[in-house]
Protein backbone atom coordinates (compact mmCIF):
# COMPACT_ATOMS: atom_id res chain seq x y z
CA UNK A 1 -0.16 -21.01 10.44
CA UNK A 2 1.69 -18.03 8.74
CA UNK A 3 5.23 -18.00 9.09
CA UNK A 4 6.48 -14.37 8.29
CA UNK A 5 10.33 -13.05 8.87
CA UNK A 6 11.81 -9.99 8.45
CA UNK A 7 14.27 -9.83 5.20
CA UNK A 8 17.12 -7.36 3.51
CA UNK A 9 15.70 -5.67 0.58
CA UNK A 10 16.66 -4.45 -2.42
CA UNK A 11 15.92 -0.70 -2.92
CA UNK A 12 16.08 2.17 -3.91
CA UNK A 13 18.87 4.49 -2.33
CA UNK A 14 16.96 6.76 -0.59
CA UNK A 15 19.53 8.95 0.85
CA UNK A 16 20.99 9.43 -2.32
CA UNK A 17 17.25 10.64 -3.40
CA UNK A 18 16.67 12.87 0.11
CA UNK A 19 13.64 10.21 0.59
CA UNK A 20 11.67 10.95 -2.09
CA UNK A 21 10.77 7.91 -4.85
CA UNK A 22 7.83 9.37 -6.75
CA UNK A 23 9.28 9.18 -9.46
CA UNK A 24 10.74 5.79 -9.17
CA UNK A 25 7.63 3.78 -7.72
CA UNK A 26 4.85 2.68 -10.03
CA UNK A 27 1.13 1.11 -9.99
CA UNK A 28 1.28 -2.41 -9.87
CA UNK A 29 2.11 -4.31 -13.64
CA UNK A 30 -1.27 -5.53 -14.39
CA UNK A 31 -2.83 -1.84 -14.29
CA UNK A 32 -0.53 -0.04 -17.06
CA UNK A 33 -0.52 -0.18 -20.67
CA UNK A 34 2.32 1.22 -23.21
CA UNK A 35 1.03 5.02 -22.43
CA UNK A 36 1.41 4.19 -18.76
CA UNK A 37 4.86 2.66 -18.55
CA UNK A 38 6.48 5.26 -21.30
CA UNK A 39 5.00 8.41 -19.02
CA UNK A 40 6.86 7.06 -16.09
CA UNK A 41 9.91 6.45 -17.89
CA UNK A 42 9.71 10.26 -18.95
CA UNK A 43 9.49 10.73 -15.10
CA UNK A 44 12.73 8.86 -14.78
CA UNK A 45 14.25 6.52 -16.79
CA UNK A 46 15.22 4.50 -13.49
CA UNK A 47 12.03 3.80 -12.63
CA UNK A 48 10.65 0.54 -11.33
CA UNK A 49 8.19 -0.13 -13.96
CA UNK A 50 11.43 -0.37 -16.63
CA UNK A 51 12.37 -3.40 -14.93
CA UNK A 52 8.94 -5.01 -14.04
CA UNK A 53 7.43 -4.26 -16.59
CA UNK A 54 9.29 -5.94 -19.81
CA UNK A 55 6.37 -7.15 -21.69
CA UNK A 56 3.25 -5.28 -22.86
CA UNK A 57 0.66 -6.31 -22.44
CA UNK A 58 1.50 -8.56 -19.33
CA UNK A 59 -1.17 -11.16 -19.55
CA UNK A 60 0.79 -13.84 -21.68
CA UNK A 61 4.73 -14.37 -22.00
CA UNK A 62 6.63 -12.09 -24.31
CA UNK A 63 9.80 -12.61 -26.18
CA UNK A 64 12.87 -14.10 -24.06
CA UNK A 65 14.71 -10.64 -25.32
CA UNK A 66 12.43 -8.73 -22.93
CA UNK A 67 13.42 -10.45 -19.84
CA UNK A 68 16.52 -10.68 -20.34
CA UNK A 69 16.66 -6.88 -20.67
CA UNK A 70 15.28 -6.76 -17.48
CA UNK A 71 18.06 -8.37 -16.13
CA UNK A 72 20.53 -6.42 -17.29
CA UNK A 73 18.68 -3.46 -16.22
CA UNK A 74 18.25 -4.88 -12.75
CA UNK A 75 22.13 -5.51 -12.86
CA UNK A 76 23.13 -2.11 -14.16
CA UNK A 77 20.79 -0.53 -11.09
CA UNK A 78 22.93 -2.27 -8.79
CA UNK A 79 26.33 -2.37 -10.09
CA UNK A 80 26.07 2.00 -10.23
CA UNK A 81 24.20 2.46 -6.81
CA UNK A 82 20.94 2.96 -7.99
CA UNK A 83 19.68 -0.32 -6.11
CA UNK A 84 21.25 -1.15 -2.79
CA UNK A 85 21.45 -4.03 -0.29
CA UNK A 86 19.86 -3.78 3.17
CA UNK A 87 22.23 -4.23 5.69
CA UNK A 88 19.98 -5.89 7.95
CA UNK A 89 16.98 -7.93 7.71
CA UNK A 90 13.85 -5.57 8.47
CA UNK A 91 10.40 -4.98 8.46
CA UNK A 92 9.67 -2.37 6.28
CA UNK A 93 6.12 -0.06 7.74
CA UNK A 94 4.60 1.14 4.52
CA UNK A 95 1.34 3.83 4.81
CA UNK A 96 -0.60 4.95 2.29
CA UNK A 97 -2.39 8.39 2.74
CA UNK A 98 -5.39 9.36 0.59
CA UNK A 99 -8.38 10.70 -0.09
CA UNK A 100 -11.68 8.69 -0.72
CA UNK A 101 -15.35 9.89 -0.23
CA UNK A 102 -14.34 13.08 0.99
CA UNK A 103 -13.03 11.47 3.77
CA UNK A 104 -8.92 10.96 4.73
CA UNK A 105 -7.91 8.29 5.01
CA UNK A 106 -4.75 6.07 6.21
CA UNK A 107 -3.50 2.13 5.81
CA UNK A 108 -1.32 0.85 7.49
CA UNK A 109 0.93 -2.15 5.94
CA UNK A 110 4.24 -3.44 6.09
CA UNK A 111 6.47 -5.09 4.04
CA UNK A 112 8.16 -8.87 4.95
CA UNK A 113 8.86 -12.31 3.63
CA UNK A 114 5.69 -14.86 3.52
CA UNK A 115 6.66 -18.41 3.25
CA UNK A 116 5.48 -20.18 0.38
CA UNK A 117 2.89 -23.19 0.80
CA UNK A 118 0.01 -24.31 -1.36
CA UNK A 119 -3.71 -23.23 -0.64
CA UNK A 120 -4.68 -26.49 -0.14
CA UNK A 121 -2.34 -25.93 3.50
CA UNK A 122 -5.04 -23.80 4.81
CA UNK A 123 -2.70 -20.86 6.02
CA UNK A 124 -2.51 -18.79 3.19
CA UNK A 125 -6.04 -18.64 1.21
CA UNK A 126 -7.33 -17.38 -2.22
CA UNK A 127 -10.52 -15.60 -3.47
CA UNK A 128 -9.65 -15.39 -7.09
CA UNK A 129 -8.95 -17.82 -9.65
CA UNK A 130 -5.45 -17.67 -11.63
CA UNK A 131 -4.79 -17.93 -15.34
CA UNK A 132 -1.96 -19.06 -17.59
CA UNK A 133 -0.51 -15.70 -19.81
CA UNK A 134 0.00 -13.99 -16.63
CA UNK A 135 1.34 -16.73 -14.65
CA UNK A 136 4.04 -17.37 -17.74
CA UNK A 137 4.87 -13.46 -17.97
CA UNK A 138 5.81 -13.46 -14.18
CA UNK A 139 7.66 -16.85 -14.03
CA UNK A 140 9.91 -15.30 -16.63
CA UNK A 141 10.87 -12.54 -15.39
CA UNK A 142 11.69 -14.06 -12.12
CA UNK A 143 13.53 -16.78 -13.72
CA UNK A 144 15.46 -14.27 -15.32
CA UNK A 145 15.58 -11.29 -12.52
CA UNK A 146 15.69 -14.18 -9.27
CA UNK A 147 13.92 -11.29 -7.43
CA UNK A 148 10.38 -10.63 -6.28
CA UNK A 149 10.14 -7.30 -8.14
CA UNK A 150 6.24 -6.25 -6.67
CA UNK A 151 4.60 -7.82 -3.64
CA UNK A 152 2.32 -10.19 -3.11
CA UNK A 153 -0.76 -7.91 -1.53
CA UNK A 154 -2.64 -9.94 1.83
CA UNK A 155 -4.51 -9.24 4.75
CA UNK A 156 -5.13 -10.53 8.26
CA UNK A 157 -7.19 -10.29 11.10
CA UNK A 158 -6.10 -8.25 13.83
CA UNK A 159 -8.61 -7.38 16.19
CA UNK A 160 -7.05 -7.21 19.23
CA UNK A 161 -4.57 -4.31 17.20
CA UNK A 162 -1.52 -6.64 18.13
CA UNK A 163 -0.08 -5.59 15.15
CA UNK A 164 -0.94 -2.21 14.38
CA UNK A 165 -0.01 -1.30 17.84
CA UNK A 166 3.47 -2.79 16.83
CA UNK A 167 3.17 -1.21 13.60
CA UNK A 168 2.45 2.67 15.07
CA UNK A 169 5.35 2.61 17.35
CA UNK A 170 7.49 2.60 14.05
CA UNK A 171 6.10 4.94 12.02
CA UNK A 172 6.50 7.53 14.63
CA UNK A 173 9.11 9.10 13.51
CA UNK A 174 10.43 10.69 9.99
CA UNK A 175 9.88 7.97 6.94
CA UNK A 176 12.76 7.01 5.70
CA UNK A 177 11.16 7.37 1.81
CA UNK A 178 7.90 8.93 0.39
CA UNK A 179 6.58 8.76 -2.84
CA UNK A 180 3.19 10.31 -4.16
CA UNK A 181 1.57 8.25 -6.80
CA UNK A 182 -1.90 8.61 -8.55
CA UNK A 183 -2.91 11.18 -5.42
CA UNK A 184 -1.84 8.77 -3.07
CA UNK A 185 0.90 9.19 -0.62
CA UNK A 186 3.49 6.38 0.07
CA UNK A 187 5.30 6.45 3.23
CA UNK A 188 8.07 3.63 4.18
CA UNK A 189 10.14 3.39 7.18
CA UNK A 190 12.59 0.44 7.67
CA UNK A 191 12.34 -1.30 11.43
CA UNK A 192 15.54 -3.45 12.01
CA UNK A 193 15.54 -3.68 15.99
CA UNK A 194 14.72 -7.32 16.71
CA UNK A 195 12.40 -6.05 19.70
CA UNK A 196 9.64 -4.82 16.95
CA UNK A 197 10.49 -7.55 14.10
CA UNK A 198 10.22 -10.24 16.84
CA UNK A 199 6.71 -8.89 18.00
CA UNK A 200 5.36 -8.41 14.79
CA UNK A 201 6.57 -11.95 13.49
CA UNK A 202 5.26 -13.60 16.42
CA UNK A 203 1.97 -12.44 15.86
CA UNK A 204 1.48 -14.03 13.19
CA UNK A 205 1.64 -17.40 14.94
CA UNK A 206 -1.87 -18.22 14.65
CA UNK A 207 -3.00 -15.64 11.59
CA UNK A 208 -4.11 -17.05 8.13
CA UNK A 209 -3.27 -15.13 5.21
CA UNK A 210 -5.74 -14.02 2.57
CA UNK A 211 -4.54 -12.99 -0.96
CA UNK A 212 -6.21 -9.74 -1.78
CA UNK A 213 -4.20 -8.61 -4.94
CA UNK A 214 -1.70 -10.68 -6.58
CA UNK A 215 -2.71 -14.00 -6.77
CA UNK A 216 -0.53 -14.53 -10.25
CA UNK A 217 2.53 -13.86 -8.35
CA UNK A 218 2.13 -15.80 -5.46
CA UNK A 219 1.62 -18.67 -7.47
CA UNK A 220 4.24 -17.81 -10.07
CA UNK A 221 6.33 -17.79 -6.40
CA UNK A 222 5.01 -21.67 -6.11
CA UNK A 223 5.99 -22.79 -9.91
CA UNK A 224 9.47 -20.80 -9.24
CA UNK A 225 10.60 -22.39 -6.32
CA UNK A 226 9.72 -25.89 -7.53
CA UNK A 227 11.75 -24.89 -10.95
CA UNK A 228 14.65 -23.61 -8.77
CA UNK A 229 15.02 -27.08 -6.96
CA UNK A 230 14.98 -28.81 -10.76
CA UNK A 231 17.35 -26.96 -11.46
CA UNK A 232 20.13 -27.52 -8.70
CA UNK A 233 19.07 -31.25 -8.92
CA UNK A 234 18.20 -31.42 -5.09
CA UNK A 235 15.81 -30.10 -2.24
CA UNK A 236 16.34 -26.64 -1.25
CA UNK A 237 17.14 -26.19 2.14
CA UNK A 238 14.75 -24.32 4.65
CA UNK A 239 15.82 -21.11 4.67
CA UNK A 240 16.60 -20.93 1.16
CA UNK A 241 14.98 -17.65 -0.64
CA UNK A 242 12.87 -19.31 -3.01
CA UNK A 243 10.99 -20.52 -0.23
CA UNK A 244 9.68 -17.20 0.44
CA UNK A 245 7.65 -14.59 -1.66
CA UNK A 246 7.34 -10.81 -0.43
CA UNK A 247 3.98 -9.09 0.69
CA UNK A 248 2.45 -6.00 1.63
CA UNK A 249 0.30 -7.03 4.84
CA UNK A 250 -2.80 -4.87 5.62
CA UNK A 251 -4.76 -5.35 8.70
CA UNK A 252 -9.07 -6.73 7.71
CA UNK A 253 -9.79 -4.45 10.71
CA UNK A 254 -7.63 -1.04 9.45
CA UNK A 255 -10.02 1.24 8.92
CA UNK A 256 -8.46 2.15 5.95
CA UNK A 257 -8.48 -1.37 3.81
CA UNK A 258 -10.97 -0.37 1.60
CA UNK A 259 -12.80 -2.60 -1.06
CA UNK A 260 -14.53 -0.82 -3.94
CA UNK A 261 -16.79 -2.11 -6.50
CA UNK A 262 -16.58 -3.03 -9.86
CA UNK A 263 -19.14 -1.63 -11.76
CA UNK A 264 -21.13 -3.82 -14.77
CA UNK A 265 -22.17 -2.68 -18.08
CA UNK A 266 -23.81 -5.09 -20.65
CA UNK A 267 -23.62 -3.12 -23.70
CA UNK A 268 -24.54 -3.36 -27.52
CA UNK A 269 -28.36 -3.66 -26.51
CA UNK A 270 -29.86 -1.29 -28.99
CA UNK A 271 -31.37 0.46 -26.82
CA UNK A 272 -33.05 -2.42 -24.71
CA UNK A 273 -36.03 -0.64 -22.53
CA UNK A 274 -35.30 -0.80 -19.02
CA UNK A 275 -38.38 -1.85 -18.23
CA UNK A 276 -37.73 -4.91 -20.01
CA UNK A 277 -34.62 -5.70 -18.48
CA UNK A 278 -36.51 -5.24 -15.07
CA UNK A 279 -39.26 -7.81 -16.19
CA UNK A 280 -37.05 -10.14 -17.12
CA UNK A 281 -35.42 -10.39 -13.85
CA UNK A 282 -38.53 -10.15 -12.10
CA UNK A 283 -38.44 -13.22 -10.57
CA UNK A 284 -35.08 -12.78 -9.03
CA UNK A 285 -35.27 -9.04 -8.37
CA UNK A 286 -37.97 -6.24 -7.19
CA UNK A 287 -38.15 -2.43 -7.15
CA UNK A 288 -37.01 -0.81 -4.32
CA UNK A 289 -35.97 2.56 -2.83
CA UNK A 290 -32.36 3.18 -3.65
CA UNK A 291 -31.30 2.65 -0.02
CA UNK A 292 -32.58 -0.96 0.08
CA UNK A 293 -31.22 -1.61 -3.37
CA UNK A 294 -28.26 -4.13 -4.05
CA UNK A 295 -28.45 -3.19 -7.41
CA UNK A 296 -28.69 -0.15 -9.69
CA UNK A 297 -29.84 0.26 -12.99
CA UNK A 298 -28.82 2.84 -15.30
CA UNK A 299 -29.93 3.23 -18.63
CA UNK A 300 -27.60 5.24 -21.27
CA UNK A 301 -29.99 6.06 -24.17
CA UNK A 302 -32.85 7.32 -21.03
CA UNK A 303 -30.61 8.37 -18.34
CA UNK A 304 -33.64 6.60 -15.92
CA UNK A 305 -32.53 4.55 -13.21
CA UNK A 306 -34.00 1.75 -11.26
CA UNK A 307 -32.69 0.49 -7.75
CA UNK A 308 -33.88 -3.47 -6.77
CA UNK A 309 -33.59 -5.87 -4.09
CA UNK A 310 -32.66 -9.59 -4.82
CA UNK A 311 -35.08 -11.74 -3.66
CA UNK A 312 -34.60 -15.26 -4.82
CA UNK A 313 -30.69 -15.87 -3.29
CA UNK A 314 -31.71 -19.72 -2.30
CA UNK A 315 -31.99 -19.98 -6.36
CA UNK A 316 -28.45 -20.53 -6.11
CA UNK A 317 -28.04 -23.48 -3.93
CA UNK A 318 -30.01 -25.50 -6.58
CA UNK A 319 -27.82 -23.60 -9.62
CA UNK A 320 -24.76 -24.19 -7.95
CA UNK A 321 -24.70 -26.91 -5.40
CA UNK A 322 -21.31 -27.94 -5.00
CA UNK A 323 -20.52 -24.43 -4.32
CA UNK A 324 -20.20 -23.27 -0.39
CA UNK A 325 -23.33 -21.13 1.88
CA UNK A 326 -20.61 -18.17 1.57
CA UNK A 327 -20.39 -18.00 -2.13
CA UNK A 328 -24.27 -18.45 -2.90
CA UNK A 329 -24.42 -14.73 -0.38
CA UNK A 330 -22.22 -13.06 -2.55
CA UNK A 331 -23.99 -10.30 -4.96
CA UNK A 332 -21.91 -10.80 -7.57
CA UNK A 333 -22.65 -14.56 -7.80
CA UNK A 334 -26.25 -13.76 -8.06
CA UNK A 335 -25.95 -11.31 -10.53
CA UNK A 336 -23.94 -13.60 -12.92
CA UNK A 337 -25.33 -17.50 -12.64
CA UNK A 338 -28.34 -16.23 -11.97
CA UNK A 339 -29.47 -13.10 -13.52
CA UNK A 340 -27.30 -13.14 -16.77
CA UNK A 341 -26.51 -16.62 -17.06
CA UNK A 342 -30.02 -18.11 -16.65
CA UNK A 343 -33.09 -15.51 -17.33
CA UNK A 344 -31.27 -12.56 -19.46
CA UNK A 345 -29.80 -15.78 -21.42
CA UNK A 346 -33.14 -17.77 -22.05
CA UNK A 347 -34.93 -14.87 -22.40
CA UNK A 348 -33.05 -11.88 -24.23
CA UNK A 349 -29.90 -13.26 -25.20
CA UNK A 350 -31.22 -16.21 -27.70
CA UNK A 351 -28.81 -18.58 -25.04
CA UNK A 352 -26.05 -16.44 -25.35
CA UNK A 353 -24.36 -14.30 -22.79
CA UNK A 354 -24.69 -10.41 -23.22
CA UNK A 355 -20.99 -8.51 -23.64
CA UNK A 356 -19.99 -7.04 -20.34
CA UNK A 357 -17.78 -3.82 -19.71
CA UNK A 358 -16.00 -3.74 -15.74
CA UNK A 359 -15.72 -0.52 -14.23
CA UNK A 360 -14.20 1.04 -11.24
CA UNK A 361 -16.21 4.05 -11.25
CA UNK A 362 -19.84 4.93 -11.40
CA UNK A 363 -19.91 7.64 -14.09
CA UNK A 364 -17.24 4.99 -15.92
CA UNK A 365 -20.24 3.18 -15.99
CA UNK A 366 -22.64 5.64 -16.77
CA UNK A 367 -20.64 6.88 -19.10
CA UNK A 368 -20.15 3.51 -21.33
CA UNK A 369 -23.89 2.26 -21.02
CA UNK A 370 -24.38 5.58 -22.82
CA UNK A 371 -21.56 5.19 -25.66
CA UNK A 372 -22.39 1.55 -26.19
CA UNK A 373 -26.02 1.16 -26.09
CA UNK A 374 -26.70 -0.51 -22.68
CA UNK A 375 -27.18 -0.51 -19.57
CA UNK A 376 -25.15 -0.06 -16.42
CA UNK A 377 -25.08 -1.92 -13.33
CA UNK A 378 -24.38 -0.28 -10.29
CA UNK A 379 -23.04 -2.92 -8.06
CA UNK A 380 -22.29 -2.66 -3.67
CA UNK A 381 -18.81 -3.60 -2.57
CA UNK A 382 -18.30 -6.85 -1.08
CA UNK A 383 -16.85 -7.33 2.44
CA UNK A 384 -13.97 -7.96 4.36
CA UNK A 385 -16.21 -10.86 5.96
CA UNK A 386 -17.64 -12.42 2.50
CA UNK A 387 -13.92 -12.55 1.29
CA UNK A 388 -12.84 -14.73 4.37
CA UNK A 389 -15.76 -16.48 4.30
CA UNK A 390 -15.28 -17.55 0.71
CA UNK A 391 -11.84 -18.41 1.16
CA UNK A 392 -12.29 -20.43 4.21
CA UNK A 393 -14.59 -22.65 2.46
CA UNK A 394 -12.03 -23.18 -1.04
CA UNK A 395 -14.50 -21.12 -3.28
CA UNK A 396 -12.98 -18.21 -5.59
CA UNK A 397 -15.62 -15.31 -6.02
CA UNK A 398 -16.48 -14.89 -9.51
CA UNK A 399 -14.47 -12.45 -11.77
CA UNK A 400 -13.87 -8.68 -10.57
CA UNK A 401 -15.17 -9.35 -7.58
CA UNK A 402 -12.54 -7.11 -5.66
CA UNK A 403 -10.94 -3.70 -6.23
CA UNK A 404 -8.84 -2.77 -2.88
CA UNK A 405 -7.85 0.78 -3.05
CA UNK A 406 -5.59 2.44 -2.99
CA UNK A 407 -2.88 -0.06 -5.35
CA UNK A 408 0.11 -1.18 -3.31
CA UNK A 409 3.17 0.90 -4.74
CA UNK A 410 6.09 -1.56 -6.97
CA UNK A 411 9.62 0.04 -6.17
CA UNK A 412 9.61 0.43 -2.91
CA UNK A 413 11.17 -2.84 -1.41
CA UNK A 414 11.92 -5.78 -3.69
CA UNK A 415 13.27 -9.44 -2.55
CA UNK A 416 16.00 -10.87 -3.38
CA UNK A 417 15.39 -14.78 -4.49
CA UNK A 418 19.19 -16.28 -4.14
């Protein structure tokens, strides 16, 4: 199973900061553009994101000049204090506070080293599928950096509350940094007493691991530590660093792991009629009241909307049979091989697939089916179950299938890889 251990990080010195790091964390590197990375910078030109963030955009490898800035930056952080070592090895209890719904709410996490293995092990498990540019962008800055800059994000099961019992008795007291980012609040308290590391370690005995957010990294973390044995010419030795790759670890059962939707627009439909749209789905979908609906349908040039139900799921068995009883449940699944892919392409898009927009929010949506000619669909989130489910059984759920919210905050614990 999961073999997790505590680890000295790399941070921040928050005493010489009085504990507050808002404007040193950032939003994760996959999330920010230009704009986004040069408005932090004006926050503080120490900030994370200067370091992490060498190459723009970060979905294919940039210049070697850019990560090799990065290194110098990361070396000029620690050689005047800015960065410091942690004494001890520790597990680092990291809430996030926010607001969603109207409703408060908190997650609890906490920071530690994962050790690396391949999916195919069965411990740690994906959902999504990786792809090159991104995969090339990390592995170069780590090569260059030998640090894990932002964490891996997974979950685990813990209904028995093994661990967030573990977790609460920490975070009793005064963090030790908090940073507000985006609305959300970012507390972090570092746990060195081998008592609570031991107990939270051990309880991950007979957990699995599920990557929720940064699947690139982790297996960037794979191709580095193979790359790192080349290297030196031999194996590396158990306990070496590269045989580890940091996380933020957030119980399935916290009440405050959310997942959100993503939001679907297919746009540049001049205008389709919605009624058409509904008639072309009609044998995979049927009008129903809005709370029975899986779906929504917005229309930008009419403003009407149209809830359905799907009601042909066992379609995709047939579609896709090599794929797993978990996957062929999933909404998402439905809505692409089978709604878009087989009766909007046959029968309004002349074989070809329509252009799709992703968005996190519903008037996002609304918005762009009405600036783009189209219409939007108003997906449900899926669940903490499907995920596992999925995962379990070696599928990856189709693209943007996922948006956990809040983002885990970059800056406040990195891990050192030598």
């Amino acid at each position: 199973m999961a073999e997790l251990s505590a680890f000295a990080a790399l941070r921040y010195d928050f005493k010489a900061l009085d504990g507050e790091v808002s404007n040193h964390i950032a939003p994760p590197y996959d999330v920010l553009d230009q704009a986004g990375k040069d408005r932090l910078l004006s926050q503080s030109a120490d900030n994370i994101v200067a370091i992490d963030l060498p190459h723009v955009p970060p979905k294919s490898l940039g210049p070697p000049e850019s990560y090799e800035a990065s290194a110098r930056t990361l070396s000029a952080y620690v050689e005047r204090g800015t960065l410091v070592r942690e004494q001890r090895p520790a597990i680092y209890a990291y809430n996030q506070v926010f607001e969603y719904g109207g409703v408060t709410h908190t997650r609890r996490m906490f920071f530690a080293r994962l050790r690396l293995e391949p999916f195919e092990a069965g411990s740690v498990l994906a959902h999504e599928k990786t792809f090159g540019g991104p995969k090339e962008d990390r592995l170069a800055l780590m090569k260059s950096t030998y640090m894990n800059l932002s964490p891996v994000f997974g979950l685990y099961r813990d209904p028995d509350e093994t661990v967030s019992k573990a977790l609460a008795s920490c975070t009793s007291g005064p963090p030790d940094a908090v940073g507000t980012m985006n609305g959300v609040e970012n507390r972090l308290w570092i746990a060195t007493g081998a008592a609570i590391v031991n107990q939270i370690v051990g309880a991950f005995a007979d957990k699995k691991i599920y990557i929720a957010d940064g699947h690139h990294r982790y297996t960037t973390s794979l191709t580095f530590r193979d790359w790192v044995a080349a290297e030196r010419g031999e194996a590396l030795s158990a306990d070496d660093p590269a045989n580890f790759v940091m996380l933020a670890f957030a119980g399935m059962d916290d009440p405050g792991s959310l997942i959100l939707p993503t939001h679907r627009v297919l746009v540049d439909l001049d205008d389709l009629p919605l009624d058409k749209l509904v008639a072309t789905w009609a044998d995979g979908c049927e009008k129903v009241s809005a709370d029975a609906a899986d779906m929504t349908l917005y229309h930008g040039a009419t403003g009407e909307s149209c809830p359905l139900r799907f009601t042909n799921r066992k379609v995709l068995a047939s579609l896709e049979p090599a794929k797993s009883e978990a996957w062929c449940e999933l909404d998402v699944a439905y809505l692409h091989r089978y709604l878009i892919d087989e009766l909007f392409c046959q029968s309004l898009g002349g074989g070809q697939s329509p252009k799709i927009r992703y968005l996190k929010s519903e008037d996002g949506a609304r918005t762009t089916a009405k600036d783009e000619h189209g219409i939007a669909l108003i997906c449900e989130a899926a669940t903490m179950t499907q995920l596992a489910t999925v995962s379990e059984a070696g599928d990856r759920m189709p693209q943007k299938s996922t948006y956990f919210y809040p983002k885990v905050a970059t800056g406040l614990t990195m891990n050192p890889l030598r």
